[in-house]
C-alpha atoms as a PDB file:
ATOM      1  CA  UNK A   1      -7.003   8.224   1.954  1.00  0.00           C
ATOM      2  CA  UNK A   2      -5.410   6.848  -0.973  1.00  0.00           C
ATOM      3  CA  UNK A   3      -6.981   3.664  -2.808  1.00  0.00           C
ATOM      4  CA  UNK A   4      -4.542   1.952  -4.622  1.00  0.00           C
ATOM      5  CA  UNK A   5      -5.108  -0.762  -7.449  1.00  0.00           C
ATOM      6  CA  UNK A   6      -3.413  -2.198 -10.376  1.00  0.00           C
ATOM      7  CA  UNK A   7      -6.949  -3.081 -12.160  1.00  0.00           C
ATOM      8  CA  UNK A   8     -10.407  -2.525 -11.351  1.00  0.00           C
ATOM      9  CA  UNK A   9     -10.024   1.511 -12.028  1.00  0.00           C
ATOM     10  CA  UNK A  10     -13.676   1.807 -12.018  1.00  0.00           C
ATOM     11  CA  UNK A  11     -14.281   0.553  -8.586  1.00  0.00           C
ATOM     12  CA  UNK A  12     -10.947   2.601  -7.296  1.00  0.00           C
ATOM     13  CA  UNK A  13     -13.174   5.486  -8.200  1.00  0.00           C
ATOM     14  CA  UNK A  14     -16.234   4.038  -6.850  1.00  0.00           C
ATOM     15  CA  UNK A  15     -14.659   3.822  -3.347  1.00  0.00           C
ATOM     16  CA  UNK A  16     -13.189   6.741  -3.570  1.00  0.00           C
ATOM     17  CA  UNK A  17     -15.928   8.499  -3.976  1.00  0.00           C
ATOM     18  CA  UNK A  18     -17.862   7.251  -1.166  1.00  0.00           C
ATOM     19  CA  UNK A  19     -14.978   7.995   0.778  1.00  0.00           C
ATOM     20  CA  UNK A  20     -15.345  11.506  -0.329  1.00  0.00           C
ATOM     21  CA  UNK A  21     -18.578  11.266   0.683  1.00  0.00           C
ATOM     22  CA  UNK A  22     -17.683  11.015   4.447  1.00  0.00           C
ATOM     23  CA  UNK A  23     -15.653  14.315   4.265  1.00  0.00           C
ATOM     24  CA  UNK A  24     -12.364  12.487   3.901  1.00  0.00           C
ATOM     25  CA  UNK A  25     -10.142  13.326   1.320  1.00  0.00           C
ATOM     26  CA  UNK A  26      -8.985  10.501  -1.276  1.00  0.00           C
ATOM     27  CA  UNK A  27      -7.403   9.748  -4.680  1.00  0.00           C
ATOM     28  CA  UNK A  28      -6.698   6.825  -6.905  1.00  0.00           C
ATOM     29  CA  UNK A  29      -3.652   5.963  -7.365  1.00  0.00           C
ATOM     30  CA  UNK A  30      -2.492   2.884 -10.081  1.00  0.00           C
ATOM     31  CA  UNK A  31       0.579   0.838  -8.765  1.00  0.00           C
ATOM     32  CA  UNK A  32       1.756  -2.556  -8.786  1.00  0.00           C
ATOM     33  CA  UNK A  33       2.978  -2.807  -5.381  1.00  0.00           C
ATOM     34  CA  UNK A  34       5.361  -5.783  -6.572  1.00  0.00           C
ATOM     35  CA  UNK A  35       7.667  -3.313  -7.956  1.00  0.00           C
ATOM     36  CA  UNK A  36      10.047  -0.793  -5.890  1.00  0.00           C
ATOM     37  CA  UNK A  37       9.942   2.469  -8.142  1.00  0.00           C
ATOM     38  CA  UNK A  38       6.272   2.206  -8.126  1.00  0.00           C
ATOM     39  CA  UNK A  39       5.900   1.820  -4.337  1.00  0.00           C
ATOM     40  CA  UNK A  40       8.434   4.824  -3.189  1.00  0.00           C
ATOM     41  CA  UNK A  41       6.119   7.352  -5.990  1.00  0.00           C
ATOM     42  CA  UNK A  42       3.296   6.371  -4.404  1.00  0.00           C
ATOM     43  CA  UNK A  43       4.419   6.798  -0.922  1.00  0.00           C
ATOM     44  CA  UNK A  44       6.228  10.506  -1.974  1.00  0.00           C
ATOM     45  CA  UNK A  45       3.295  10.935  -3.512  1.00  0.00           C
ATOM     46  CA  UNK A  46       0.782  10.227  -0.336  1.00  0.00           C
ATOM     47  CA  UNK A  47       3.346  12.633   1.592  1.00  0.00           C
ATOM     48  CA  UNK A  48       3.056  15.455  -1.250  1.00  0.00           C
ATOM     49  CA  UNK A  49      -0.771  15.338  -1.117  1.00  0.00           C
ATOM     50  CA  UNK A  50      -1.402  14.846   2.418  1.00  0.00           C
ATOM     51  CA  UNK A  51       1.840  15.993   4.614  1.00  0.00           C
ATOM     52  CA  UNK A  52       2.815  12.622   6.085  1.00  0.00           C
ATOM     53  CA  UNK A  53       0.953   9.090   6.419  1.00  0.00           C
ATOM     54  CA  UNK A  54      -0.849   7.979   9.498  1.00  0.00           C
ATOM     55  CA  UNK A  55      -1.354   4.589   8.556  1.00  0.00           C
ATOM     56  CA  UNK A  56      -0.270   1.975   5.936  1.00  0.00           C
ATOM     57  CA  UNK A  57      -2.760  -1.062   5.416  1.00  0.00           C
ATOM     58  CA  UNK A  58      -0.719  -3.103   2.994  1.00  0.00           C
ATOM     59  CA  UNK A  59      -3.800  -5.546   1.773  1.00  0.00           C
ATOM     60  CA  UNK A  60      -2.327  -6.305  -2.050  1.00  0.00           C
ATOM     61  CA  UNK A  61      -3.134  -9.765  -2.750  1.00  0.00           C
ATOM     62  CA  UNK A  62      -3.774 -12.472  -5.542  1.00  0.00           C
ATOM     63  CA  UNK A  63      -4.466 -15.980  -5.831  1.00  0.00           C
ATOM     64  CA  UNK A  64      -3.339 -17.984  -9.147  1.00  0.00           C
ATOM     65  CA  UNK A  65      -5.932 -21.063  -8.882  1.00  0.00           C
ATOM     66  CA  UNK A  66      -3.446 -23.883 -10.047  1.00  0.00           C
ATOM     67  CA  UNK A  67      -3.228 -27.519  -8.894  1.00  0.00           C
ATOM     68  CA  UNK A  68      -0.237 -27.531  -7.210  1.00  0.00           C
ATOM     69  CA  UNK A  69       1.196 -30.039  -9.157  1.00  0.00           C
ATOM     70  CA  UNK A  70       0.690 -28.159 -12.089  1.00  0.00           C
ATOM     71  CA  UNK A  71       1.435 -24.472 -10.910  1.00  0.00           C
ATOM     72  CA  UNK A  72       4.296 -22.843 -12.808  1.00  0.00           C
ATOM     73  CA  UNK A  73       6.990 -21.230 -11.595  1.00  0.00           C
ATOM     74  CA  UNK A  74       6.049 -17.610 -13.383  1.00  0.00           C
ATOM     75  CA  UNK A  75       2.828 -17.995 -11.258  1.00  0.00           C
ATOM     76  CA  UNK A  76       4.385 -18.885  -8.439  1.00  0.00           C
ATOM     77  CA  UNK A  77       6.634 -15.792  -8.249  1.00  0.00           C
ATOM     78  CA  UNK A  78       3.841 -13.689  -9.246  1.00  0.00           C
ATOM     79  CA  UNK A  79       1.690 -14.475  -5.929  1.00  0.00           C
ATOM     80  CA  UNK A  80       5.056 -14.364  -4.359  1.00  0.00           C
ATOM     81  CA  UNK A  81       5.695 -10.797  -5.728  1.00  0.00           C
ATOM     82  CA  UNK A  82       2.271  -9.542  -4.891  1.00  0.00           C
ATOM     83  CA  UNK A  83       1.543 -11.496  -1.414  1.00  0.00           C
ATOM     84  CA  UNK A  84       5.235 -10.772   0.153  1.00  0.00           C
ATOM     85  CA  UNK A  85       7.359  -8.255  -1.427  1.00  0.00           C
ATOM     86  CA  UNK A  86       4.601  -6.090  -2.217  1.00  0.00           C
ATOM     87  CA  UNK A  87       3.687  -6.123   1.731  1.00  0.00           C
ATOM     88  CA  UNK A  88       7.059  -5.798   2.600  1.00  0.00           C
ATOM     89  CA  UNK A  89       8.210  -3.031   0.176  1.00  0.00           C
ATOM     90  CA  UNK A  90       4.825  -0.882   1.791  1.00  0.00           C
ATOM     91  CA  UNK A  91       5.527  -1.388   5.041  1.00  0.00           C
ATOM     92  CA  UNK A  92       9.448  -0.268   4.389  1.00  0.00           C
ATOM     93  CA  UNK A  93       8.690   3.018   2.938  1.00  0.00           C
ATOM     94  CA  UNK A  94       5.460   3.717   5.444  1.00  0.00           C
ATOM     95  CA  UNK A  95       8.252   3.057   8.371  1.00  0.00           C
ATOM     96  CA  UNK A  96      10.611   5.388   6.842  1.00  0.00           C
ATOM     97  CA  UNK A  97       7.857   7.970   6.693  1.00  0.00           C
ATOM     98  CA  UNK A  98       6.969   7.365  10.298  1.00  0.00           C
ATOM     99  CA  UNK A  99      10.555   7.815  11.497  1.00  0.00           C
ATOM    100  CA  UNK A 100      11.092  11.030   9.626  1.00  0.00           C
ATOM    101  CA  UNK A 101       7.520  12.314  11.150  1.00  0.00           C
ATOM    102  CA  UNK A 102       8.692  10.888  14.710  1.00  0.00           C
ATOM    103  CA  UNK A 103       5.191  10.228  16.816  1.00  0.00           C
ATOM    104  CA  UNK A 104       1.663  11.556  16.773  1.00  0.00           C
ATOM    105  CA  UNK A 105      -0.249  11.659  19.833  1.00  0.00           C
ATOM    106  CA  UNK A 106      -3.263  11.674  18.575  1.00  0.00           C
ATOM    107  CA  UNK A 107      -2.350   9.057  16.479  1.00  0.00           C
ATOM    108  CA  UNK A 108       0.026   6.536  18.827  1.00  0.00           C
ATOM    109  CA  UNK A 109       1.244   7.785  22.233  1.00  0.00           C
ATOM    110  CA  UNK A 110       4.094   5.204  21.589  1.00  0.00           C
ATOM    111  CA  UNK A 111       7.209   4.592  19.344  1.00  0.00           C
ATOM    112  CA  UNK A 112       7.119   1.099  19.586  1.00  0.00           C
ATOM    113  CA  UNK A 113      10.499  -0.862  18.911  1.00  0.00           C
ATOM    114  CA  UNK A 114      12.806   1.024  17.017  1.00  0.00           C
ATOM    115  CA  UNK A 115      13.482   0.124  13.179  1.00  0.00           C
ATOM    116  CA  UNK A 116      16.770   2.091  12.253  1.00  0.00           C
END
């Protein structure tokens, strides 16, 4: 399992080690999921260390508290970055992996819709 975080190192380990602690292997890994070059190393990197991915929770998200009348535009593309393209840039190099790997029966006994 890998427990990625952009801050908070200290409780990345924390979980990680109870993780570890149920026989399942884990590392931290630091990435900002709102950029592209950080998302595709840490997906190679998840296939390196483990020999393919069998699932991709994409959970990244932040909340700038700002009246709305008086939220800026910066922190409006930061939740932006975070909450959508961080999701979406995941779940694009997860798919890839799962199209090169093809299906796992003990982990989905179906393709479901095609993505290429």
């Amino acid at each position: 399992m890998v427990v990625n975080h952009v801050a908070g190192q200290d409780d990345t380990e924390e979980v990680v080690r109870e993780t570890e602690g149920f026989g399942v292997r884990a590392y931290a890994q630091e990435a900002d999921v709102s950029q592209e070059d950080q998302v595709v190393d840490m997906v190679a990197r998840m296939v390196k260390e483990f020999g393919t991915i069998d699932v991709m929770v994409a959970n990244a998200g932040l909340q700038r508290d700002a009246a709305f009348t008086d939220m800026t535009m910066d922190q409006w593309r930061k939740v932006l970055e975070v909450n959508l393209t961080g999701r979406f840039l995941c779940a694009r190099e997860a798919t890839k992996e799962f199209l090169r790997r093809g299906v796992v029966p003990e982990v989905s006994r179906s393709p479901g819709r095609s993505f290429a």
